[in-house]
C-alpha atoms as a PDB file:
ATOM      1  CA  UNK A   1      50.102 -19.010  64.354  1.00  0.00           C
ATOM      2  CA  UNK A   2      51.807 -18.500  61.147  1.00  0.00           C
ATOM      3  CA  UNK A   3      49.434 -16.823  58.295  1.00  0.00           C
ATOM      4  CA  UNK A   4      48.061 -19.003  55.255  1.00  0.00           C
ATOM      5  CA  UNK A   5      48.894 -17.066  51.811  1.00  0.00           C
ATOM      6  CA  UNK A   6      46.355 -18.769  49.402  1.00  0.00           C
ATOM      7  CA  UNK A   7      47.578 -19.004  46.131  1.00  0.00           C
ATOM      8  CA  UNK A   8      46.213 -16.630  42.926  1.00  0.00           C
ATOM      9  CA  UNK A   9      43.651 -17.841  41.202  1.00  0.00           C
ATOM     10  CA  UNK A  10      44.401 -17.538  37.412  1.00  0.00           C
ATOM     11  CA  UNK A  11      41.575 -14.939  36.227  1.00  0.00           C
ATOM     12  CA  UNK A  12      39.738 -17.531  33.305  1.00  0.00           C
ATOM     13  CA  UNK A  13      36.764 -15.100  33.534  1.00  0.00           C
ATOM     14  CA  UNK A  14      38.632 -11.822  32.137  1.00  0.00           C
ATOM     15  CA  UNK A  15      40.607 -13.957  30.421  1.00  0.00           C
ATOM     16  CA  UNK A  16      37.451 -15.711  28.265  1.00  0.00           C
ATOM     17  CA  UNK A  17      35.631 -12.455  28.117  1.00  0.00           C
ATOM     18  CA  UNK A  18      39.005 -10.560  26.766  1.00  0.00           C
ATOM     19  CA  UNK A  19      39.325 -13.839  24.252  1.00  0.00           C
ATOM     20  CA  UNK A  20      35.826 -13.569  23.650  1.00  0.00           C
ATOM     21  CA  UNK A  21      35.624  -9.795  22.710  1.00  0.00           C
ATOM     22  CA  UNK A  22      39.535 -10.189  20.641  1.00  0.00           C
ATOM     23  CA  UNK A  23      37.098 -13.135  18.226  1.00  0.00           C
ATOM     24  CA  UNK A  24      34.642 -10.169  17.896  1.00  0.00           C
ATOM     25  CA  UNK A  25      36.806  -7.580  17.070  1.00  0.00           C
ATOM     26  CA  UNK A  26      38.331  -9.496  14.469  1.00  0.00           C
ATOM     27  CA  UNK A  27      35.720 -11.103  12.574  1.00  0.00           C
ATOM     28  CA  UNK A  28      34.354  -7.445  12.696  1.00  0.00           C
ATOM     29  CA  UNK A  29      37.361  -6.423  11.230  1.00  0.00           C
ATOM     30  CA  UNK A  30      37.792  -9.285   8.767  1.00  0.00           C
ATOM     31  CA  UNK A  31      33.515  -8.500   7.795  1.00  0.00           C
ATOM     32  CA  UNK A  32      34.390  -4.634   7.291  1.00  0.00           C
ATOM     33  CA  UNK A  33      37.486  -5.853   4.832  1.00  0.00           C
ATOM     34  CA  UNK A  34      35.258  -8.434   2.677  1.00  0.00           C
ATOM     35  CA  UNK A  35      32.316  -5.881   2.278  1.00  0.00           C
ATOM     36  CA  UNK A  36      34.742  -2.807   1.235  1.00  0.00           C
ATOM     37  CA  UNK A  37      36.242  -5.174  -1.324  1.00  0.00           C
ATOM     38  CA  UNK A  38      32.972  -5.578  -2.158  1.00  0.00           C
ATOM     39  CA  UNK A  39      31.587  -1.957  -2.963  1.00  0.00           C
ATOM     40  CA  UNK A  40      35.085  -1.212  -4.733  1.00  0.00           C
ATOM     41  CA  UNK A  41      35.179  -4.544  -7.002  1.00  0.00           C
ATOM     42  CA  UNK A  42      30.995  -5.707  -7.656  1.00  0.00           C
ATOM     43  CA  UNK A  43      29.980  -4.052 -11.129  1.00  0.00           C
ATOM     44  CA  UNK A  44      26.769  -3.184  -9.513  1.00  0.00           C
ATOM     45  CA  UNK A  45      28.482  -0.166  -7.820  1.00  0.00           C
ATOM     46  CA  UNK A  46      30.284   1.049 -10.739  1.00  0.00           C
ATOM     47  CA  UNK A  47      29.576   4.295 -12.567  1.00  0.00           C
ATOM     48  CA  UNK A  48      28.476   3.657 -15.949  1.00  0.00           C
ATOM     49  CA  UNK A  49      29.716   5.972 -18.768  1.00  0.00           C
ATOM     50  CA  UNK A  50      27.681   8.908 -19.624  1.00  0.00           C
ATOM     51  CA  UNK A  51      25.355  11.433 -17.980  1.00  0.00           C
ATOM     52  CA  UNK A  52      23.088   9.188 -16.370  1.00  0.00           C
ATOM     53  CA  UNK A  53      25.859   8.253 -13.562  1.00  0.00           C
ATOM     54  CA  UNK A  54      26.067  12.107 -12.211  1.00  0.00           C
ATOM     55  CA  UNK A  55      22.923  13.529 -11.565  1.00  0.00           C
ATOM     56  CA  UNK A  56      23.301  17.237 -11.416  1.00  0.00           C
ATOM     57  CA  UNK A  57      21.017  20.127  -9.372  1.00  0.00           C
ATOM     58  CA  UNK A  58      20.939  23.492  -9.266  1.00  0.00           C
ATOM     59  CA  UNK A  59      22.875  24.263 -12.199  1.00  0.00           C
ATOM     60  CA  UNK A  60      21.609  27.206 -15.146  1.00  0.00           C
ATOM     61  CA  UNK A  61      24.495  28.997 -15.897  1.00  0.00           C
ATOM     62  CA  UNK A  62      26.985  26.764 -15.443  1.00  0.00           C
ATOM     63  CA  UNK A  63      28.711  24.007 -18.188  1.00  0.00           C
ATOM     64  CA  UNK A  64      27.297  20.821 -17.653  1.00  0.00           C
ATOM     65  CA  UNK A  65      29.861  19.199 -19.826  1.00  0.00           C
ATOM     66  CA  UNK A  66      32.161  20.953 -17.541  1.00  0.00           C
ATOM     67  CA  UNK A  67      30.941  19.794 -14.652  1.00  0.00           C
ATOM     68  CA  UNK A  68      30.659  16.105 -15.572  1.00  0.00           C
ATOM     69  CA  UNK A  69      34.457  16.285 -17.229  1.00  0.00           C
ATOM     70  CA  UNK A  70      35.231  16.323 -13.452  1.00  0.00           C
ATOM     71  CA  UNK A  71      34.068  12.650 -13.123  1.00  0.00           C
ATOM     72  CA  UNK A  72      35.222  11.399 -16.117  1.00  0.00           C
ATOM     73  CA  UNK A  73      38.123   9.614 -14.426  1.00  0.00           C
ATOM     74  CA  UNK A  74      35.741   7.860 -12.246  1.00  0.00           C
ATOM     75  CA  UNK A  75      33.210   6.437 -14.617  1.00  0.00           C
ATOM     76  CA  UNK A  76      33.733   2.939 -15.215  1.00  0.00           C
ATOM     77  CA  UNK A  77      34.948   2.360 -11.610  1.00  0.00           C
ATOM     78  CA  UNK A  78      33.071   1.656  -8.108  1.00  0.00           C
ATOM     79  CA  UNK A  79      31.449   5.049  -6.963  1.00  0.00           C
ATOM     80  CA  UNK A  80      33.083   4.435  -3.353  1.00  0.00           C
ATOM     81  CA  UNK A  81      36.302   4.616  -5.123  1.00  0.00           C
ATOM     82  CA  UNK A  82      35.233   8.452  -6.248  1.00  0.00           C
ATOM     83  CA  UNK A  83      37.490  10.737  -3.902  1.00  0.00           C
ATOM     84  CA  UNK A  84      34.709  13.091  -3.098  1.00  0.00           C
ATOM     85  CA  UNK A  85      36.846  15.745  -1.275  1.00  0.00           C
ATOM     86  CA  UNK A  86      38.681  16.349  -4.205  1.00  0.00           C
ATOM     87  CA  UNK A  87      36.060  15.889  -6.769  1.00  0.00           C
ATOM     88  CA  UNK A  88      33.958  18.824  -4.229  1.00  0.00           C
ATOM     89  CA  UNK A  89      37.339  20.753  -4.993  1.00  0.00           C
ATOM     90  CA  UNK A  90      37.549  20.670  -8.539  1.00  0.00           C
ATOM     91  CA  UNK A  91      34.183  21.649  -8.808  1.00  0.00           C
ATOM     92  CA  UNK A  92      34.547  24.921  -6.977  1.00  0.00           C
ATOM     93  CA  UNK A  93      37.853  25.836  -9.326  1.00  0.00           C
ATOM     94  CA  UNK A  94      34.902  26.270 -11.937  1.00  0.00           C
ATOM     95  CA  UNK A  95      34.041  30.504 -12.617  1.00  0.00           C
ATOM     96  CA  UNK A  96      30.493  29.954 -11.465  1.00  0.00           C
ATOM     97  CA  UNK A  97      30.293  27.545  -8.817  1.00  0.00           C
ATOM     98  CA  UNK A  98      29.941  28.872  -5.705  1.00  0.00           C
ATOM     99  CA  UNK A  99      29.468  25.822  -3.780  1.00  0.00           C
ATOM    100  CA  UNK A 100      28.904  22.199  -3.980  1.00  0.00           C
ATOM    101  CA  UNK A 101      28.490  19.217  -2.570  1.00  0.00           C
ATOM    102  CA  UNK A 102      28.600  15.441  -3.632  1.00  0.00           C
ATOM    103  CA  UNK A 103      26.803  12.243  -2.184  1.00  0.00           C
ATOM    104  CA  UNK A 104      26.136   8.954  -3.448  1.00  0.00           C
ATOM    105  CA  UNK A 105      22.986   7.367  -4.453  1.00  0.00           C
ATOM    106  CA  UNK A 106      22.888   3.668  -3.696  1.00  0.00           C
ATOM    107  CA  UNK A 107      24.023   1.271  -5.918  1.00  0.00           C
ATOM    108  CA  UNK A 108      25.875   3.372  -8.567  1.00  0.00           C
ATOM    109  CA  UNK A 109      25.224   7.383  -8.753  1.00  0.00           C
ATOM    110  CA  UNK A 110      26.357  10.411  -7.540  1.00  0.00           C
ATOM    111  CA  UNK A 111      23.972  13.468  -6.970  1.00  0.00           C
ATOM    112  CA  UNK A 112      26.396  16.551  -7.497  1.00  0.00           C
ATOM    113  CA  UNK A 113      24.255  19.667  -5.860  1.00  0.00           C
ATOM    114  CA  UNK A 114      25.942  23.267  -7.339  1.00  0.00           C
ATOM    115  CA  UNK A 115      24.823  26.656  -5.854  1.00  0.00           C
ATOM    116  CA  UNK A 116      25.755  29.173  -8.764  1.00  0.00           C
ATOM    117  CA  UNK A 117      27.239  32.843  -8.613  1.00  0.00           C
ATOM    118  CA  UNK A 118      25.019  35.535  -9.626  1.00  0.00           C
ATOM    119  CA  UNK A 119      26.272  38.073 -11.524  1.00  0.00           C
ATOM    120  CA  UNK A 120      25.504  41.827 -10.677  1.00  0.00           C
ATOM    121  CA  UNK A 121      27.347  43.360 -13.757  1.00  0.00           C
ATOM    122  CA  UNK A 122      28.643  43.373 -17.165  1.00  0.00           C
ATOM    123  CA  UNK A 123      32.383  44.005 -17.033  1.00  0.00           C
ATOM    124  CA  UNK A 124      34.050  46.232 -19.974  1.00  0.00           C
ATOM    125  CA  UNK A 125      37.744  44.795 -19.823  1.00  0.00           C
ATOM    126  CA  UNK A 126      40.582  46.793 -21.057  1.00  0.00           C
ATOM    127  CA  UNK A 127      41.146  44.881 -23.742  1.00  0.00           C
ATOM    128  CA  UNK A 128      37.641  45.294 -25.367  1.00  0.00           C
ATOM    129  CA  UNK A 129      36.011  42.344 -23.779  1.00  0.00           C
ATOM    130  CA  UNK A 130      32.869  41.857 -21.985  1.00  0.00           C
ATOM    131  CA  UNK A 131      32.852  39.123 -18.738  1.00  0.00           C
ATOM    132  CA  UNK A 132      30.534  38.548 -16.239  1.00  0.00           C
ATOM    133  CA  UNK A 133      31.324  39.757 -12.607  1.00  0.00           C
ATOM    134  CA  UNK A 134      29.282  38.732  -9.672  1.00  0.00           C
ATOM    135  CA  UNK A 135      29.694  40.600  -5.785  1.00  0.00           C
ATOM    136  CA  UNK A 136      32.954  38.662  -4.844  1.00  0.00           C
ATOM    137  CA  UNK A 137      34.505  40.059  -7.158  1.00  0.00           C
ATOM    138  CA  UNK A 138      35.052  36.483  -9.568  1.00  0.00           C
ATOM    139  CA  UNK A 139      34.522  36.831 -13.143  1.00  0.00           C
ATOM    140  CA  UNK A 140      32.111  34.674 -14.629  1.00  0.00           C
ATOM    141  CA  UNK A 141      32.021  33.532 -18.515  1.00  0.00           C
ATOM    142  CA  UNK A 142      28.984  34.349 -20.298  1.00  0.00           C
ATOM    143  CA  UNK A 143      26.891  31.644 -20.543  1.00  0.00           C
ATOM    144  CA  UNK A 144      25.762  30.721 -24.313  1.00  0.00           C
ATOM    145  CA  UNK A 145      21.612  31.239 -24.931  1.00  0.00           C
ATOM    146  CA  UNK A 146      20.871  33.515 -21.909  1.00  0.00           C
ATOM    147  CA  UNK A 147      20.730  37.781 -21.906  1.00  0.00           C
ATOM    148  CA  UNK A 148      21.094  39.725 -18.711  1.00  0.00           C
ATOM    149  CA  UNK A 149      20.093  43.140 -18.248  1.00  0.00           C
ATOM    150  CA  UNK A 150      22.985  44.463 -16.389  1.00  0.00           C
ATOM    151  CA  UNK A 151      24.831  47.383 -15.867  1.00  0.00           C
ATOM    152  CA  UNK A 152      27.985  47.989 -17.812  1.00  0.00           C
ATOM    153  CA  UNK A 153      31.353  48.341 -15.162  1.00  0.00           C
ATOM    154  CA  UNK A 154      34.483  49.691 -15.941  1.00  0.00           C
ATOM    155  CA  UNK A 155      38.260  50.022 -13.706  1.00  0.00           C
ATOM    156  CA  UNK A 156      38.409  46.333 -13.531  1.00  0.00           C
ATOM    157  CA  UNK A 157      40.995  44.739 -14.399  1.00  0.00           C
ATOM    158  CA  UNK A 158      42.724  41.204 -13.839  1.00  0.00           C
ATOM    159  CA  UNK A 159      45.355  42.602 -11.896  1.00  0.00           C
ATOM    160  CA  UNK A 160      43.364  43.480  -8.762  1.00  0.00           C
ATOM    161  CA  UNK A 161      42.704  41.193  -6.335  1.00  0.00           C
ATOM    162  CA  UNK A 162      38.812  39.802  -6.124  1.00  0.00           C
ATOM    163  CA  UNK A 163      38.920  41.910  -2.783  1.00  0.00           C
ATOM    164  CA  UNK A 164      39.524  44.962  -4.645  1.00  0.00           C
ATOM    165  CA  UNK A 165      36.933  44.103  -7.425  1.00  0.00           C
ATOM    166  CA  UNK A 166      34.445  43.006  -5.113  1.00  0.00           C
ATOM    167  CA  UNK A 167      34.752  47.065  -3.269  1.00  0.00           C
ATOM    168  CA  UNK A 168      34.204  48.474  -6.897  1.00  0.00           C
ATOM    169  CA  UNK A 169      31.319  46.000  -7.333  1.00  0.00           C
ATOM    170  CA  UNK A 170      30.157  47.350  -3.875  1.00  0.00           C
ATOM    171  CA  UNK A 171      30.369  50.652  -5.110  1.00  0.00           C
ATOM    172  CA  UNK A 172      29.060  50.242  -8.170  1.00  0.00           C
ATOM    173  CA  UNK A 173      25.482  48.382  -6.231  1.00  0.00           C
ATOM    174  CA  UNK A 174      25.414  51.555  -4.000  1.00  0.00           C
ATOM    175  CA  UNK A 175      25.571  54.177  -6.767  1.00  0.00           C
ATOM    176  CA  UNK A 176      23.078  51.969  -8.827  1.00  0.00           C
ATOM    177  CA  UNK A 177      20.889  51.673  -5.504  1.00  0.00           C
ATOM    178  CA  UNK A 178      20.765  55.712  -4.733  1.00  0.00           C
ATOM    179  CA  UNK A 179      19.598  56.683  -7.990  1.00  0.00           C
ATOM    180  CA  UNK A 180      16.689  54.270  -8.213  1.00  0.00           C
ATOM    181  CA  UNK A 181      14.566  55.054 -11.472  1.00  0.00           C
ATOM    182  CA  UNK A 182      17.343  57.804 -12.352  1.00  0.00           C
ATOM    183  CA  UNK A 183      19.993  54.578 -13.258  1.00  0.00           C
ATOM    184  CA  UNK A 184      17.887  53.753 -16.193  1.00  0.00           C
ATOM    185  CA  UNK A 185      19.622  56.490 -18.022  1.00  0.00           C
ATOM    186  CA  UNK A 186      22.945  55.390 -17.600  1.00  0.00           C
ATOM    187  CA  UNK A 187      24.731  52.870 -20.163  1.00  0.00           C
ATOM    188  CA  UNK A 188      28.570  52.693 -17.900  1.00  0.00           C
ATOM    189  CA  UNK A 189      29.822  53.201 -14.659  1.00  0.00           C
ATOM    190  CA  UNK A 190      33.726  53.573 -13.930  1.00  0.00           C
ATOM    191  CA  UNK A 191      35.082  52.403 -10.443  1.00  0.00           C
ATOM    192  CA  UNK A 192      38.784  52.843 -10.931  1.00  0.00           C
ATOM    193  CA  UNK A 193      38.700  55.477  -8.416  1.00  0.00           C
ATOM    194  CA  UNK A 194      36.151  54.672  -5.475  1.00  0.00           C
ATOM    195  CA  UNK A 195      36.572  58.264  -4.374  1.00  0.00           C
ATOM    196  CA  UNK A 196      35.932  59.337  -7.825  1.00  0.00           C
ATOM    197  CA  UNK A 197      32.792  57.285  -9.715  1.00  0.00           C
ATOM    198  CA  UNK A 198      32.599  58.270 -13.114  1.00  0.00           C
ATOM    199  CA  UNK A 199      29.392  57.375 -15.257  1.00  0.00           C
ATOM    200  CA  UNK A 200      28.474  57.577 -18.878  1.00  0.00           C
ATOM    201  CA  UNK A 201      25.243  58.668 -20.175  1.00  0.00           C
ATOM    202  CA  UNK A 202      23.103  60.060 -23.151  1.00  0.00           C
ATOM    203  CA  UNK A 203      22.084  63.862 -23.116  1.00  0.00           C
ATOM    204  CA  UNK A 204      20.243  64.956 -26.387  1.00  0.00           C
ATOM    205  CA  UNK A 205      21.367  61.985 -27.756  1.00  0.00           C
ATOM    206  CA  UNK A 206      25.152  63.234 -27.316  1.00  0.00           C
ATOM    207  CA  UNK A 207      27.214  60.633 -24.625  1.00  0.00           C
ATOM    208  CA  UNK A 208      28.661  62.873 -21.760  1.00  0.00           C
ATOM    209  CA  UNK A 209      30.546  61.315 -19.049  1.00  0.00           C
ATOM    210  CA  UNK A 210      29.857  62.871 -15.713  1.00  0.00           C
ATOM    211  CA  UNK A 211      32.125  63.294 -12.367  1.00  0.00           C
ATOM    212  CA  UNK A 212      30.328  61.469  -9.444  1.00  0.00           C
ATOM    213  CA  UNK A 213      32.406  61.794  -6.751  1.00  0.00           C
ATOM    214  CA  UNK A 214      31.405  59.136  -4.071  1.00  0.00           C
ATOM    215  CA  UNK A 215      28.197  60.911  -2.555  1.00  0.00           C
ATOM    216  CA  UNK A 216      25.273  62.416  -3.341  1.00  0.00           C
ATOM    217  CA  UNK A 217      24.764  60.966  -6.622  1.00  0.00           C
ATOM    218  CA  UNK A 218      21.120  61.285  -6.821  1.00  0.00           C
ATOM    219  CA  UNK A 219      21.137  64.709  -6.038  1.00  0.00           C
ATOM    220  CA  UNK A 220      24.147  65.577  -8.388  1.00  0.00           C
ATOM    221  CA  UNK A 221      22.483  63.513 -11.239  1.00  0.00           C
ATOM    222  CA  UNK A 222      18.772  65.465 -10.770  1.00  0.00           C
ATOM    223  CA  UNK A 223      20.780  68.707 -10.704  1.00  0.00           C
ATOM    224  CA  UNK A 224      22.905  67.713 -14.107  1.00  0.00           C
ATOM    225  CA  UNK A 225      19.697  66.892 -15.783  1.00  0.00           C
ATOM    226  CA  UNK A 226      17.696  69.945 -14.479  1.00  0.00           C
ATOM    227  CA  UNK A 227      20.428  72.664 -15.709  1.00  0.00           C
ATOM    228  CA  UNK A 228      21.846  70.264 -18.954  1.00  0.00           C
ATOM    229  CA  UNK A 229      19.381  72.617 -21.844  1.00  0.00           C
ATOM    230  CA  UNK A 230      21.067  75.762 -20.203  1.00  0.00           C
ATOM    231  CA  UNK A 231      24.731  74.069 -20.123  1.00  0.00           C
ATOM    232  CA  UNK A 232      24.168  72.495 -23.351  1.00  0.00           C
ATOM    233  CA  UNK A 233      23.725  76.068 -24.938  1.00  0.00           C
ATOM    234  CA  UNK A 234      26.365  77.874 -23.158  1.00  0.00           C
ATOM    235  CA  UNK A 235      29.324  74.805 -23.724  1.00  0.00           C
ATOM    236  CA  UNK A 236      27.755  73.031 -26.867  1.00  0.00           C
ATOM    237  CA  UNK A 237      30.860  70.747 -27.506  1.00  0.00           C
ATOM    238  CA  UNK A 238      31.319  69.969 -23.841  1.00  0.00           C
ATOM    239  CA  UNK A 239      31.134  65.972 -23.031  1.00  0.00           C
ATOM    240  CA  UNK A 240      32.695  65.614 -19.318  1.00  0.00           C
ATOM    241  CA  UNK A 241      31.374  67.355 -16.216  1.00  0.00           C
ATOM    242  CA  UNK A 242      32.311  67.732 -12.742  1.00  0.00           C
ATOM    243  CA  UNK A 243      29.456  67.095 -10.837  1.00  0.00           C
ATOM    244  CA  UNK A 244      32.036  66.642  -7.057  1.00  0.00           C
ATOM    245  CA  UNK A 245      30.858  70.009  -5.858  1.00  0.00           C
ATOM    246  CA  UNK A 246      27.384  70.326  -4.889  1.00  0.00           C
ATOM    247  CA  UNK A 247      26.840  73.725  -5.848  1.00  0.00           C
ATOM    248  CA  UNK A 248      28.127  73.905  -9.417  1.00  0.00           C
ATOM    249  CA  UNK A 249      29.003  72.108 -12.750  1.00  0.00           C
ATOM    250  CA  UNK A 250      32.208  72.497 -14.364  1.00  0.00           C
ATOM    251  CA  UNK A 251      32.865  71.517 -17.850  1.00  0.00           C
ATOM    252  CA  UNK A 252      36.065  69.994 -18.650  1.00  0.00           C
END
């Protein structure tokens, strides 16, 4: 007997479901269209000139004007039309940001949170002027109304990488560290050579700078100030001394 091929039925099930889903899809589509038109055109989500459109947090140091001059291109406009990436970018180009981040506040804000640098160290430049330097290695301007009792560094200079300041920085922290209470009596510290530390101090009321080395400093400093009366009479107009050898002090 011969066999009976039944005809195909035409799948309306898939095909309603598929049709079905395709509506979905598109009105979610058309939905996610009207209400993005809607954030970027309604007044209600626009920034409003001034301050009160950027909240700010964490920030001491840094220039608030500065900061806010970030957004000025967006005030006036829907806060979902603020390109945050960039916006988080500029924000970090500024001396004492360290971080930041940016969110929005619902309807028309923006909460910019800063984490600031902290400087470690007065910086005397070669050109006379004093910056801020913090353990990276990034200068920092000094911030109007505020005094920090820091030590003074020398051997920076714009030139060297913020690697290479942040070492001298490191060295600087370490020598500063070592001496404990004995640091008080030092006004400078130069880190153009990290093998060779060089610090300036006040001995009878006469500056002296002294030959650190890149060891020992505690010890070396004690010993300087123990023998300085007895050195002081013997080489009166002396004002630099090698302190690199343990067991003696040379004038120079």
């Amino acid at each position: 007997m011969p066999k009976v091929v039944k005809p195909k039925r035409f799948p309306w099930r898939t095909a309603f479901t598929l049709a079905a889903w395709g509506i979905v899809a598109g009105s979610t589509a058309y939905a996610a269209k009207r209400v993005q038109q809607f954030v970027l055109a309604d007044k209600h989500f626009s920034l409003n000139a001034g301050a009160a459109s950027i909240k700010l947090e964490g920030v001491k140091y840094a220039s608030k004007a500065r900061l806010l001059q970030m957004f000025s291109s967006d005030l006036g406009y829907s806060s979902f039309r603020t390109p945050m990436a960039e916006r988080r970018r500029r924000l970090l180009a500024i001396d004492w940001v360290e971080d930041a981040s940016i969110s929005r506040l619902w309807p028309n804000r923006l909460l910019v949170r800063v984490t600031e640098r902290k400087p470690v160290a007065f910086v005397n430049m070669p050109n006379g002027q004093y910056l801020l330097i913090d353990a990276a290695g990034v200068f920092l301007s000094a911030p109007p109304k505020f005094r920090f009792n820091l030590p003074v560094l020398s051997g920076i200079t714009e030139e060297q990488t913020e690697a290479e300041r942040s070492a001298r920085v490191g060295a600087m922290s370490s020598m500063v560290t070592e001496l404990g209470a004995q640091a008080a009596i030092i006004s400078e510290i130069n880190t153009a050579s990290l093998q060779d530390l060089r610090v300036t101090t006040q001995m009878d009321h006469h500056a002296v700078e002294l030959w650190m080395g890149d060891r020992n400093f505690a010890s070396r400093l004690a010993n300087f100030t123990l023998h300085y009366p007895e050195i002081a009479r013997t080489s009166p107009a002396a004002t630099v001394f090698d302190l690199r050898l343990d067991d003696r002090i040379t004038t120079k």
